[in-house]
C-alpha atoms as a PDB file:
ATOM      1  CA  UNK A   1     -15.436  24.710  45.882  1.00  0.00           C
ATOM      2  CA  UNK A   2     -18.629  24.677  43.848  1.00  0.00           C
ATOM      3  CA  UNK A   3     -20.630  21.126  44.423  1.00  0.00           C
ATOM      4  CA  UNK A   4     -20.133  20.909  40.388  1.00  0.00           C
ATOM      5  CA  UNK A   5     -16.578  21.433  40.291  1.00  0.00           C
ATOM      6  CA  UNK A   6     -16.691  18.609  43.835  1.00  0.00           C
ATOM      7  CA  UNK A   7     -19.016  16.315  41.616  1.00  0.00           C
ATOM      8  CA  UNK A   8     -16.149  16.350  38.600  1.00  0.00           C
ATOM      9  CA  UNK A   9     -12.825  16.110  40.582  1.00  0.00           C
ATOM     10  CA  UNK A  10     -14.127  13.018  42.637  1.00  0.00           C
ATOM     11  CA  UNK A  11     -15.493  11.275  39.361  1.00  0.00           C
ATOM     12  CA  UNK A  12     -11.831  12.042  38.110  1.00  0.00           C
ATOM     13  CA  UNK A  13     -10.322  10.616  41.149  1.00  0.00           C
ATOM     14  CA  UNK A  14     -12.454   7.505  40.860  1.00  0.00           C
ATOM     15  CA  UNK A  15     -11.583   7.058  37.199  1.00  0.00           C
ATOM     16  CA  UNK A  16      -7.853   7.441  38.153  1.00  0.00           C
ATOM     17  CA  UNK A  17      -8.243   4.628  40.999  1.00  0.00           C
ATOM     18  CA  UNK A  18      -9.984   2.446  38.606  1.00  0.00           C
ATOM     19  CA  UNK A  19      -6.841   2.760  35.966  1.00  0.00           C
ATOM     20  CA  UNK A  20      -4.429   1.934  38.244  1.00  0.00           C
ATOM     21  CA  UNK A  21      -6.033  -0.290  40.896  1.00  0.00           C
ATOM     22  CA  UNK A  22      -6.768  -3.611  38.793  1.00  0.00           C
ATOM     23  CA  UNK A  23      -7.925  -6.065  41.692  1.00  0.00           C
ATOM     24  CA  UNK A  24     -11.428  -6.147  40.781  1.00  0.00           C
ATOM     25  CA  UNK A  25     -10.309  -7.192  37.558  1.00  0.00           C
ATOM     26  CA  UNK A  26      -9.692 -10.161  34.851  1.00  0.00           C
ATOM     27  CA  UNK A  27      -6.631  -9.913  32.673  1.00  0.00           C
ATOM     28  CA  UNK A  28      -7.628 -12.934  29.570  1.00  0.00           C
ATOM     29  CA  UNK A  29      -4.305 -12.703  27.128  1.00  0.00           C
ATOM     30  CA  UNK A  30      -5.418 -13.737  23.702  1.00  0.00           C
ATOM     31  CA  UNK A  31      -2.988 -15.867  20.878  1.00  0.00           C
ATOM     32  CA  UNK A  32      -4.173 -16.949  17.676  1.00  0.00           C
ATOM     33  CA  UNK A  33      -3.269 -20.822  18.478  1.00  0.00           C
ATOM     34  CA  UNK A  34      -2.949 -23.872  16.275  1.00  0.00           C
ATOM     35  CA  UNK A  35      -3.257 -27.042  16.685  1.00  0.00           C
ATOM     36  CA  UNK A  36      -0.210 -27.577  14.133  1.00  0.00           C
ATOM     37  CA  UNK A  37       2.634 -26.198  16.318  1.00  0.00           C
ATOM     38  CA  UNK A  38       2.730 -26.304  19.994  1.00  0.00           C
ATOM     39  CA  UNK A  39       5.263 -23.961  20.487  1.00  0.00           C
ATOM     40  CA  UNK A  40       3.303 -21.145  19.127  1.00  0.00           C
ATOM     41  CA  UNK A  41       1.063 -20.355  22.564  1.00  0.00           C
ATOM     42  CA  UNK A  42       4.272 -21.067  24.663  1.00  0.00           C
ATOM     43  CA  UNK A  43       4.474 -17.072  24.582  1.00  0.00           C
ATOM     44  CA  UNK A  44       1.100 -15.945  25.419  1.00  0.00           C
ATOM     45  CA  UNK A  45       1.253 -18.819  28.358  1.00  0.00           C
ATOM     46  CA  UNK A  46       4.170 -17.514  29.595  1.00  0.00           C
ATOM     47  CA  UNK A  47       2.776 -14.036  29.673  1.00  0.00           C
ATOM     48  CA  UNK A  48      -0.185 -14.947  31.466  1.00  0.00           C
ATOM     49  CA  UNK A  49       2.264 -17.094  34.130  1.00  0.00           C
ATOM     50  CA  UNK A  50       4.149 -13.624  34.704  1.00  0.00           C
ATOM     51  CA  UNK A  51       1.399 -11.081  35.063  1.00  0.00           C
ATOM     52  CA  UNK A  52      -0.540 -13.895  37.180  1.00  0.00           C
ATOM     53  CA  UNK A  53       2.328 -14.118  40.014  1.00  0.00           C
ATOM     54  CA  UNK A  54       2.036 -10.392  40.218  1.00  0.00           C
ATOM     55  CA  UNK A  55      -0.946 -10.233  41.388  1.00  0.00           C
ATOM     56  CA  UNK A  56      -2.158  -7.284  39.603  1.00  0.00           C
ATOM     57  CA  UNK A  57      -5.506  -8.385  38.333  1.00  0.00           C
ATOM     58  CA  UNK A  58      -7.818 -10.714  40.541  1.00  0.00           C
ATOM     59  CA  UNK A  59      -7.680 -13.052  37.937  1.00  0.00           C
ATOM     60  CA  UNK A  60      -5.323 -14.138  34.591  1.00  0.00           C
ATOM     61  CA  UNK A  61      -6.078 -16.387  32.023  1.00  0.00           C
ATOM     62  CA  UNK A  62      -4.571 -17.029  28.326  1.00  0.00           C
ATOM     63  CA  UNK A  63      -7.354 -17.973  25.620  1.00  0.00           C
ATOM     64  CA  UNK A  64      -6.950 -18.841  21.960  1.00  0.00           C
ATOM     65  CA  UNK A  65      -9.069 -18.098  18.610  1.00  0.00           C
ATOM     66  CA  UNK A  66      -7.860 -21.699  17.303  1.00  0.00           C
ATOM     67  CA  UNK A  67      -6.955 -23.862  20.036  1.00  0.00           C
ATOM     68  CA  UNK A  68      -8.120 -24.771  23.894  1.00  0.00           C
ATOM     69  CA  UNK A  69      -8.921 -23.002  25.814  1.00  0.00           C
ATOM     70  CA  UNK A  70     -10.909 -20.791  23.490  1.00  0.00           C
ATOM     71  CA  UNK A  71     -11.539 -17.243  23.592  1.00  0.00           C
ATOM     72  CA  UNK A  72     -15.490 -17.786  24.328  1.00  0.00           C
ATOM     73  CA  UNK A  73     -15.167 -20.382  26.384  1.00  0.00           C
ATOM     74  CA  UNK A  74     -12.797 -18.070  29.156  1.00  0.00           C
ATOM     75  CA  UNK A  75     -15.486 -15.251  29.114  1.00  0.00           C
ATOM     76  CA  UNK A  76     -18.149 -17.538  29.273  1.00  0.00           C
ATOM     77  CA  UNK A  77     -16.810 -18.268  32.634  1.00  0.00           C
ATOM     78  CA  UNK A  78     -15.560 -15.401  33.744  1.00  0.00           C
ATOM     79  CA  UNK A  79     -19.191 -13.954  33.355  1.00  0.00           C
ATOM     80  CA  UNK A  80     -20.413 -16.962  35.323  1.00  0.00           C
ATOM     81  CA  UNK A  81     -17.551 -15.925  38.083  1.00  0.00           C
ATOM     82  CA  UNK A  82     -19.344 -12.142  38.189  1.00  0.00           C
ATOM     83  CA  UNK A  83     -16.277 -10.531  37.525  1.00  0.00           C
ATOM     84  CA  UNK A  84     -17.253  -6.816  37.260  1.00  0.00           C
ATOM     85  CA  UNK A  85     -14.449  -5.806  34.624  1.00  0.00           C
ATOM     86  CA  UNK A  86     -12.302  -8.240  31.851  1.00  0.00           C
ATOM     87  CA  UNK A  87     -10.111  -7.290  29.712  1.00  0.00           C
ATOM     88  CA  UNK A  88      -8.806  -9.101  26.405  1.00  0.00           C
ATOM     89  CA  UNK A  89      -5.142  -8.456  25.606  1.00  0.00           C
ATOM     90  CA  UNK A  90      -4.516  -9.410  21.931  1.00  0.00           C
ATOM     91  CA  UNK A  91      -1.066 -10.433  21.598  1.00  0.00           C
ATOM     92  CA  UNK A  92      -0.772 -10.063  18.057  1.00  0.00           C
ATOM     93  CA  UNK A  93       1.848  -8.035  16.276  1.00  0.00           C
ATOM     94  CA  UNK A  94       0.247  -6.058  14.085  1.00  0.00           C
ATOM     95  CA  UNK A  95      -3.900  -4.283  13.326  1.00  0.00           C
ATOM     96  CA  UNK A  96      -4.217  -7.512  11.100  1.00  0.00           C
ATOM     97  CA  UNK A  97      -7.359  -9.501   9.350  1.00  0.00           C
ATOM     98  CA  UNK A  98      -7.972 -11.742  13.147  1.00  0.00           C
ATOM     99  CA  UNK A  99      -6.948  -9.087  15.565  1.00  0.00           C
ATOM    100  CA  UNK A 100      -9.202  -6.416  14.074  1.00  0.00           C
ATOM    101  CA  UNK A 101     -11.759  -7.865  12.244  1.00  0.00           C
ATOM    102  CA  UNK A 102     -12.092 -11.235  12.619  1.00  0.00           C
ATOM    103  CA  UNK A 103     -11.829 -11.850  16.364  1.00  0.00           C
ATOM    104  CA  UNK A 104     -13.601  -8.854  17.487  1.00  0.00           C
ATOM    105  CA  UNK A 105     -16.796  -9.167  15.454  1.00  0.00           C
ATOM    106  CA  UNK A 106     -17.207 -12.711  16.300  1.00  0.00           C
ATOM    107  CA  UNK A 107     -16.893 -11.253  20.073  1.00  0.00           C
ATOM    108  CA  UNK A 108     -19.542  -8.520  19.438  1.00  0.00           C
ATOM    109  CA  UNK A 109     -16.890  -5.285  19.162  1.00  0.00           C
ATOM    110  CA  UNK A 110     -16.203  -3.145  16.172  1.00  0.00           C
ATOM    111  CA  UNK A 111     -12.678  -2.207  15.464  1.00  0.00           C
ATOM    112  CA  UNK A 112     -11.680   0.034  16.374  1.00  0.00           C
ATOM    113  CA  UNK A 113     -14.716   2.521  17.632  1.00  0.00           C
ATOM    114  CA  UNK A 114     -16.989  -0.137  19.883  1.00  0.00           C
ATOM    115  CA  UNK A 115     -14.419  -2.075  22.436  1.00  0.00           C
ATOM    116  CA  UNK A 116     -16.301  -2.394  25.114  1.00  0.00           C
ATOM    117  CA  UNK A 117     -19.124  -4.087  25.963  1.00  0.00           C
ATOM    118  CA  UNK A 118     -21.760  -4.680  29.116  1.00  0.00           C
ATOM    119  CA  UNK A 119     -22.807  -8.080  29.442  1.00  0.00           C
ATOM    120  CA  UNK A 120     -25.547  -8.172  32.601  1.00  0.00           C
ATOM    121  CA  UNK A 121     -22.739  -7.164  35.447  1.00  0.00           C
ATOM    122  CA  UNK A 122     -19.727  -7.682  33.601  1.00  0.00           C
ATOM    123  CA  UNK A 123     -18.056  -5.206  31.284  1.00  0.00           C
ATOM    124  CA  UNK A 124     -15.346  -6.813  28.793  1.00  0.00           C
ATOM    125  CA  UNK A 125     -13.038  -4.389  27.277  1.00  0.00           C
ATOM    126  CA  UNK A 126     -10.718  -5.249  24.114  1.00  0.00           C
ATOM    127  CA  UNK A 127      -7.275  -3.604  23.996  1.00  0.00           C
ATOM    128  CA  UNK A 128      -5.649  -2.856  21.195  1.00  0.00           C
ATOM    129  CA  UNK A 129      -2.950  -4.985  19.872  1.00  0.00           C
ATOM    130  CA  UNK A 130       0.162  -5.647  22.229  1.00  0.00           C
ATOM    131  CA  UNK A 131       2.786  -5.324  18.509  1.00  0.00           C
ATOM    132  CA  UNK A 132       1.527  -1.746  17.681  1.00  0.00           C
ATOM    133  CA  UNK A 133       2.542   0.172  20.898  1.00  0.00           C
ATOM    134  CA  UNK A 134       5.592   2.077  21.135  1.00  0.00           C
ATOM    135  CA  UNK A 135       6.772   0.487  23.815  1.00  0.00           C
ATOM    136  CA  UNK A 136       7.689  -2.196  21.773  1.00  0.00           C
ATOM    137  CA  UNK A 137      10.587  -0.439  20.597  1.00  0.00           C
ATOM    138  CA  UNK A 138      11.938  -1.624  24.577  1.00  0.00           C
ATOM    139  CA  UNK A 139      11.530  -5.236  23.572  1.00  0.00           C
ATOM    140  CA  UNK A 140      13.201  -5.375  20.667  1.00  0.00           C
ATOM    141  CA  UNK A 141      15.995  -3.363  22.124  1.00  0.00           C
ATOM    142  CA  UNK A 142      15.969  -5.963  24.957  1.00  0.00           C
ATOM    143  CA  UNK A 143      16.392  -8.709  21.992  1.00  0.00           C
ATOM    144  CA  UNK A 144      19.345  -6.627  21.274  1.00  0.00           C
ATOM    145  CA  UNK A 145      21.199  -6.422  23.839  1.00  0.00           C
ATOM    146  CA  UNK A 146      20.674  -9.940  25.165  1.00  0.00           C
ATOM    147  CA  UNK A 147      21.473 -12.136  21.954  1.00  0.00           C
ATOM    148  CA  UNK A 148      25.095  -9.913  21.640  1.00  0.00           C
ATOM    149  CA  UNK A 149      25.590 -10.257  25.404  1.00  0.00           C
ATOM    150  CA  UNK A 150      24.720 -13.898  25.064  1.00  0.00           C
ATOM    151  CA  UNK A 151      27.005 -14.723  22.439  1.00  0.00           C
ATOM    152  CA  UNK A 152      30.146 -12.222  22.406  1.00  0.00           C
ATOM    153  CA  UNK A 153      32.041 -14.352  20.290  1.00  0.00           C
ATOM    154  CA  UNK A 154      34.913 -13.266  19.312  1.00  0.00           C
ATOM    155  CA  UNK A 155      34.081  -9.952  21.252  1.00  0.00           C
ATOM    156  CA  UNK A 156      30.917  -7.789  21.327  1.00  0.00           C
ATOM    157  CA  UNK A 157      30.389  -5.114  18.795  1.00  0.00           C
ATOM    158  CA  UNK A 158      29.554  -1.676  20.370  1.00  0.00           C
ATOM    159  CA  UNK A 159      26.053  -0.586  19.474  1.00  0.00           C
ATOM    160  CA  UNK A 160      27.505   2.237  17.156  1.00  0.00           C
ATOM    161  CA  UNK A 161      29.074  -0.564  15.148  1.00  0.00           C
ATOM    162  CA  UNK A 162      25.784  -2.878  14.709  1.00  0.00           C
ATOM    163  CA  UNK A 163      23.329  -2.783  12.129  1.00  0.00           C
ATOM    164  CA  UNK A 164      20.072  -3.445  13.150  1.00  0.00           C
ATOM    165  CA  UNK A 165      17.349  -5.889  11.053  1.00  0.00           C
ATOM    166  CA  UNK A 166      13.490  -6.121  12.012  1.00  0.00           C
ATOM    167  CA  UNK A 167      12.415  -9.094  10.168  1.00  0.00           C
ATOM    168  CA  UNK A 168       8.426  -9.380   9.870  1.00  0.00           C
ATOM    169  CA  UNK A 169       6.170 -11.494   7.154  1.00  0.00           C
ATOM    170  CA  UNK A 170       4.851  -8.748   5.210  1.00  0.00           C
ATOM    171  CA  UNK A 171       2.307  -9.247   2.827  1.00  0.00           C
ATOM    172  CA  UNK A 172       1.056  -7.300  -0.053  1.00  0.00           C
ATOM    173  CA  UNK A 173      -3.258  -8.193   0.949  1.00  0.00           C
ATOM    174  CA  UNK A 174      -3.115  -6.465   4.095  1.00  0.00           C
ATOM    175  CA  UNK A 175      -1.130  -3.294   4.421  1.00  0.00           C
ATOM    176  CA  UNK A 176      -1.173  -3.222   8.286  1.00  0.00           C
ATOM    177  CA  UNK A 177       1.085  -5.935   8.469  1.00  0.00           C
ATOM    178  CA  UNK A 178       4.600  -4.040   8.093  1.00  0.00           C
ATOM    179  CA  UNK A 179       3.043  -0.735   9.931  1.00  0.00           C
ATOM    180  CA  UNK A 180       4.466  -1.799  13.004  1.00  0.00           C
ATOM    181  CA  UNK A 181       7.338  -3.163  12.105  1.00  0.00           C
ATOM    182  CA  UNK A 182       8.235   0.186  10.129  1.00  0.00           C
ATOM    183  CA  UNK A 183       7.563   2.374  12.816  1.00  0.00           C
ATOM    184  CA  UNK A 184       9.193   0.345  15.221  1.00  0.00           C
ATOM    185  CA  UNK A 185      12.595   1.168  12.826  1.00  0.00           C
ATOM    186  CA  UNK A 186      11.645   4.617  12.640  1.00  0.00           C
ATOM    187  CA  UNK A 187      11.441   5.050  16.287  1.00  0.00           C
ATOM    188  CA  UNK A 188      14.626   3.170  17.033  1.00  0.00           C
ATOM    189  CA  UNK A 189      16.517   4.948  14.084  1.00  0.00           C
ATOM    190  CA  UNK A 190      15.785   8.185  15.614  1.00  0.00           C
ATOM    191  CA  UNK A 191      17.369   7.221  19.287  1.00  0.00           C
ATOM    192  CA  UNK A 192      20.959   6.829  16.886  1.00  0.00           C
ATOM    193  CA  UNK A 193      21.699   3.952  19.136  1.00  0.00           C
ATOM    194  CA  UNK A 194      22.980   1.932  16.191  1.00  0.00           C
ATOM    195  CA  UNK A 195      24.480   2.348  12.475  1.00  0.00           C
ATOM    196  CA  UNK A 196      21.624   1.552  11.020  1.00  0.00           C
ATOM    197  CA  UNK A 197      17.836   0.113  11.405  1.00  0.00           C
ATOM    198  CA  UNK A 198      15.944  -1.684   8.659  1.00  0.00           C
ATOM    199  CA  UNK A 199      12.670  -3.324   8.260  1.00  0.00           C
ATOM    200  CA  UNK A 200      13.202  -6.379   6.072  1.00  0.00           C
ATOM    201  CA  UNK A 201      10.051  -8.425   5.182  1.00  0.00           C
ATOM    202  CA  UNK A 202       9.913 -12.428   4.287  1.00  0.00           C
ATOM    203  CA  UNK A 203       7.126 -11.745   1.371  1.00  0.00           C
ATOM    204  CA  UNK A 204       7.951  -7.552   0.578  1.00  0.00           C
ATOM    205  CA  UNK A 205      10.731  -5.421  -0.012  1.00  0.00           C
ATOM    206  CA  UNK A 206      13.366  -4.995   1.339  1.00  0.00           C
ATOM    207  CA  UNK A 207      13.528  -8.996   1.781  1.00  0.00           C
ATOM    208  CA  UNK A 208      15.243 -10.457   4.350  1.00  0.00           C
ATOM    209  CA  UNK A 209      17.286 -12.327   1.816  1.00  0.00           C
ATOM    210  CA  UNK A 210      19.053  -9.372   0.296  1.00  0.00           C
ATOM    211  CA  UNK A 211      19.197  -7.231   3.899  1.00  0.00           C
ATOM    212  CA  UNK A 212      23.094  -7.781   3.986  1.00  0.00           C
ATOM    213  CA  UNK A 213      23.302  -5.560   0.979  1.00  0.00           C
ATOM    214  CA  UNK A 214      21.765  -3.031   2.944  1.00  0.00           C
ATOM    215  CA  UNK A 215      23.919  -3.334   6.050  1.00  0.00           C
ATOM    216  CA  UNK A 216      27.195  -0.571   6.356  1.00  0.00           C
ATOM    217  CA  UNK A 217      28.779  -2.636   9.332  1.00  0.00           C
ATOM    218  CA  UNK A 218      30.467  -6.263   9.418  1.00  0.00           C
ATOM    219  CA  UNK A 219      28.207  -6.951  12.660  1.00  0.00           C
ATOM    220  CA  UNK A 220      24.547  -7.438  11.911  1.00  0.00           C
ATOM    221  CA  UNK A 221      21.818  -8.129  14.448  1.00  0.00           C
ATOM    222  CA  UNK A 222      18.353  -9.898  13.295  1.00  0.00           C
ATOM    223  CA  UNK A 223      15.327  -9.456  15.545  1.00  0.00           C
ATOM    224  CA  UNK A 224      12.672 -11.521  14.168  1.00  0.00           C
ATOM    225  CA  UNK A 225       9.013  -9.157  15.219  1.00  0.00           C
ATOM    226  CA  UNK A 226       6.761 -12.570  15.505  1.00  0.00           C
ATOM    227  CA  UNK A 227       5.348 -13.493  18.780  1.00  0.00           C
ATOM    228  CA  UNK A 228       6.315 -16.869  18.630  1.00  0.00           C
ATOM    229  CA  UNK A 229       9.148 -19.249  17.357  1.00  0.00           C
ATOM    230  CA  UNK A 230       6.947 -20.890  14.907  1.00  0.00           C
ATOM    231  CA  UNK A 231       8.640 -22.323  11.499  1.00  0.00           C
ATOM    232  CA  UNK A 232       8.966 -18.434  10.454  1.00  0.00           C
ATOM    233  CA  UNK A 233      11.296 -17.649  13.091  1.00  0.00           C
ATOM    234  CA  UNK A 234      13.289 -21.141  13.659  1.00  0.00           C
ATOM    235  CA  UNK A 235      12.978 -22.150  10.215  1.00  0.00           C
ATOM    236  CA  UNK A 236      11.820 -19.790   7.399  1.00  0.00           C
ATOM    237  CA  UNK A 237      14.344 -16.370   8.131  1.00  0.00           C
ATOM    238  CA  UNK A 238      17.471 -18.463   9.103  1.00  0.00           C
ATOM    239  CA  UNK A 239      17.175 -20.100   5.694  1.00  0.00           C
ATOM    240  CA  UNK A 240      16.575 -16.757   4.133  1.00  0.00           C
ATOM    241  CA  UNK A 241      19.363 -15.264   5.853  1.00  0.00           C
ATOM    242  CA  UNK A 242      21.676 -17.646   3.923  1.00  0.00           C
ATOM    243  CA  UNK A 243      21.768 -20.750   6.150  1.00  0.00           C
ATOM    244  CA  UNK A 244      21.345 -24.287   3.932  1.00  0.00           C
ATOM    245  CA  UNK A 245      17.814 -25.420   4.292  1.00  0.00           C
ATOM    246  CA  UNK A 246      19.270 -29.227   4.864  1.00  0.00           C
ATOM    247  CA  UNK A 247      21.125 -27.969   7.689  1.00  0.00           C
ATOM    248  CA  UNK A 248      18.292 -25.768   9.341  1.00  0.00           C
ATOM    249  CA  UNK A 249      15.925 -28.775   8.841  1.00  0.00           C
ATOM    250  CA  UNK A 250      18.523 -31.065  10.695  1.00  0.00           C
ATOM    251  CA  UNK A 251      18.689 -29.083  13.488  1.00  0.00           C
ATOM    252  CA  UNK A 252      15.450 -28.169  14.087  1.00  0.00           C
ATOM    253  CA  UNK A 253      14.565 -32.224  13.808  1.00  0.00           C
ATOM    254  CA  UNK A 254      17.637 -32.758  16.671  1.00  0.00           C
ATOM    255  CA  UNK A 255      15.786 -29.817  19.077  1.00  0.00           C
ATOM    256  CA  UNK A 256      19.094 -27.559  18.462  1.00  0.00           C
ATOM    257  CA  UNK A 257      19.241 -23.832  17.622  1.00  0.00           C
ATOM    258  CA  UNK A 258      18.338 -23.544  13.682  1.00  0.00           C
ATOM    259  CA  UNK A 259      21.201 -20.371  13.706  1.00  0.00           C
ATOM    260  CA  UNK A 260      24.109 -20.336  15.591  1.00  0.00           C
ATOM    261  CA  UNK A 261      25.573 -16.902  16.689  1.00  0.00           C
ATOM    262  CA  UNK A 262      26.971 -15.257  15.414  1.00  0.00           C
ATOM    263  CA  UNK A 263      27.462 -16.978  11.709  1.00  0.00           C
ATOM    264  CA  UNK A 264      29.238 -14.956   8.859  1.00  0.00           C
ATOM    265  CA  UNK A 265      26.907 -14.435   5.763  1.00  0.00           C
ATOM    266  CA  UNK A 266      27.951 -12.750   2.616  1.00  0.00           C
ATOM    267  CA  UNK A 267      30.763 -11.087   4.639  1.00  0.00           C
ATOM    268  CA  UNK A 268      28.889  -9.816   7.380  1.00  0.00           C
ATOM    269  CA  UNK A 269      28.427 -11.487  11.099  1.00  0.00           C
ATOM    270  CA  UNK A 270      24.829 -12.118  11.942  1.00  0.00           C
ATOM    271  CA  UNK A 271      23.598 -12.548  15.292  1.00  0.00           C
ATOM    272  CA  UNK A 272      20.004 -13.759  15.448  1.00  0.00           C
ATOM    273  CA  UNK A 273      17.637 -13.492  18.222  1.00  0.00           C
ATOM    274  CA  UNK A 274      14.809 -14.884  19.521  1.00  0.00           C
ATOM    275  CA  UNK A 275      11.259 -13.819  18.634  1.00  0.00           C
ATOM    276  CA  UNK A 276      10.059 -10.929  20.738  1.00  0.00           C
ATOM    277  CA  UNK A 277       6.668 -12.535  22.030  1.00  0.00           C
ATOM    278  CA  UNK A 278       8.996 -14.164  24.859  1.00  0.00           C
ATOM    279  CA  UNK A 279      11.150 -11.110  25.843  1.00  0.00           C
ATOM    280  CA  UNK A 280      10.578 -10.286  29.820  1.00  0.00           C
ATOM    281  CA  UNK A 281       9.550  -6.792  28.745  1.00  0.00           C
ATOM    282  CA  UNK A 282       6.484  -8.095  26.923  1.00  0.00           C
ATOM    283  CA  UNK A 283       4.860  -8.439  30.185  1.00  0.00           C
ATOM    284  CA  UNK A 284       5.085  -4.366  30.561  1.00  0.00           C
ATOM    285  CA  UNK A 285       3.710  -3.854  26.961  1.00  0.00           C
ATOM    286  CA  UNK A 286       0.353  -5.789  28.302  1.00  0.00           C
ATOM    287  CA  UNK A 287      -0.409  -3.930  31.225  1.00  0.00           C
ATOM    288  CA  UNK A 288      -0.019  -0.654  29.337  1.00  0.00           C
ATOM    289  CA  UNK A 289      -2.490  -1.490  26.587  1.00  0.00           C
ATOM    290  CA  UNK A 290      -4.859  -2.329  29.648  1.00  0.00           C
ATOM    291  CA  UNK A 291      -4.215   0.936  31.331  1.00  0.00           C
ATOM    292  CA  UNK A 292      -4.873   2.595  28.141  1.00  0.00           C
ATOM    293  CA  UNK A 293      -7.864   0.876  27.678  1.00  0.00           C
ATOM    294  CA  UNK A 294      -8.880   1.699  31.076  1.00  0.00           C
ATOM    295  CA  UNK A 295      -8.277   5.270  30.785  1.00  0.00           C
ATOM    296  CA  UNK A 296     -10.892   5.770  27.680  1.00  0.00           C
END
């Protein structure tokens, strides 16, 4: 073997060791935060609790944009620590105003062609956002099959009989926001797994509050694509789904379920699950968008 060719196949089996060996390396797993609703880092905490017990990464952390602890404060210290590599999971669903512009300029990337940067003996790499892989399209399938399998009541529709709803905000000032959620239809649509898959949208068409129209099956299935259960997801779609907003309000005030599956709407039964940013599988969509990162 020429020393050339040597030279190049070790580099590329040091690159490959590097993507899949993480030990030298900090895992920080970003939210947005608020200091208006506690619930809403309860998923990126409990994402950071998974990967952590793993033992992947030498060290896991979750950081915030608005709330403690905050983003600059964890690589402030993981700097000080020396670790050699870090990299920032956004788990955000979509390429939106904070996870693309926002966030990363006030870190020192550029979105989406400088994500990685050397800071003295540290290099911190951003990852793209967690809601835009593919493998998303496992988590909400997961949401699936564990809200019907939760609640059979009176017995569980088949998969062929179910028509599927991705629920997401949607707004018309940033058109990045229902990407996602459209392709995740489009790739689950093409597996033929159910009767149907829609994206339905809170503040676009199709709107959640007409997606029974669209549905060709008695059994419907809502998945909302947030990360959290914030007042969207607990409060916001159930009332849009056709639930009285007295009722929703009561619940939610008495810590109950704000939808109780399944519930018949407009002559349709709606099961209605909880947000993805909790699903097990989410853990899985992390480490890929780190291994991608790695790879580049």
């Amino acid at each position: 073997m020429q020393v050339c060719d040597a030279l190049a196949v070790t580099g590329r089996l040091r690159q490959f060791g590097r993507v899949n060996d993480l030990s030298d390396a900090a895992l920080v797993v970003l939210g947005h935060g608020t200091t208006l609703n506690a619930a809403s880092a309860a998923p990126v905490r409990q994402q950071a609790e998974e990967l952590r017990q793993r033992g992947i990464f030498a060290e896991v952390q979750e950081a915030f944009w608005k709330q403690e602890p905050q983003i600059k404060v964890v690589l402030a210290g993981l700097r000080e620590s020396g670790r050699s590599r870090v990299f920032i999971t956004p788990m955000f669903i979509s390429e939106g105003y904070f996870s693309t512009e926002i966030i990363p300029k006030e870190l020192g990337f550029s979105f989406p062609d400088r994500l990685k940067l050397k800071n003295g003996g540290t290099e911190v790499i951003y990852c793209q956002p967690v809601g835009t892989h593919e493998s998303m399209t496992r988590v909400i399938l997961s949401r699936v099959a564990g809200v019907v399998k939760q609640f059979p009541f009176p017995l569980a529709p088949k998969p062929k009989d179910i028509t599927l709803f991705i629920a997401g905000h949607g707004t018309e000032r940033n058109e990045n926001s229902r990407k996602a959620i459209e392709r995740q239809a489009e790739l689950i649509r093409a597996q033929k797994i159910y009767a149907g898959v829609h994206a339905v949208f809170m503040e676009e068409e199709p709107r959640i509050a007409g997606c029974h129209a669209l549905a060709q099956t008695k059994y419907c299935v809502v998945v909302p694509f947030f990360i959290s259960d914030g007042l969207h997801a607990v409060e916001d779609i159930p009332v849009l789904l056709g639930e009285p907003e007295r009722i929703v309000k009561e619940r939610l005030a008495a810590g109950q379920p704000t939808w109780r599956n399944p519930t018949e709407k407009h002559g349709k039964l709606f099961w209605y699950s909880a947000s993805v940013g909790t699903d097990p599988v989410m853990a899985e969509v992390i480490l890929e968008r780190v291994r991608e990162s790695a790879q580049e």
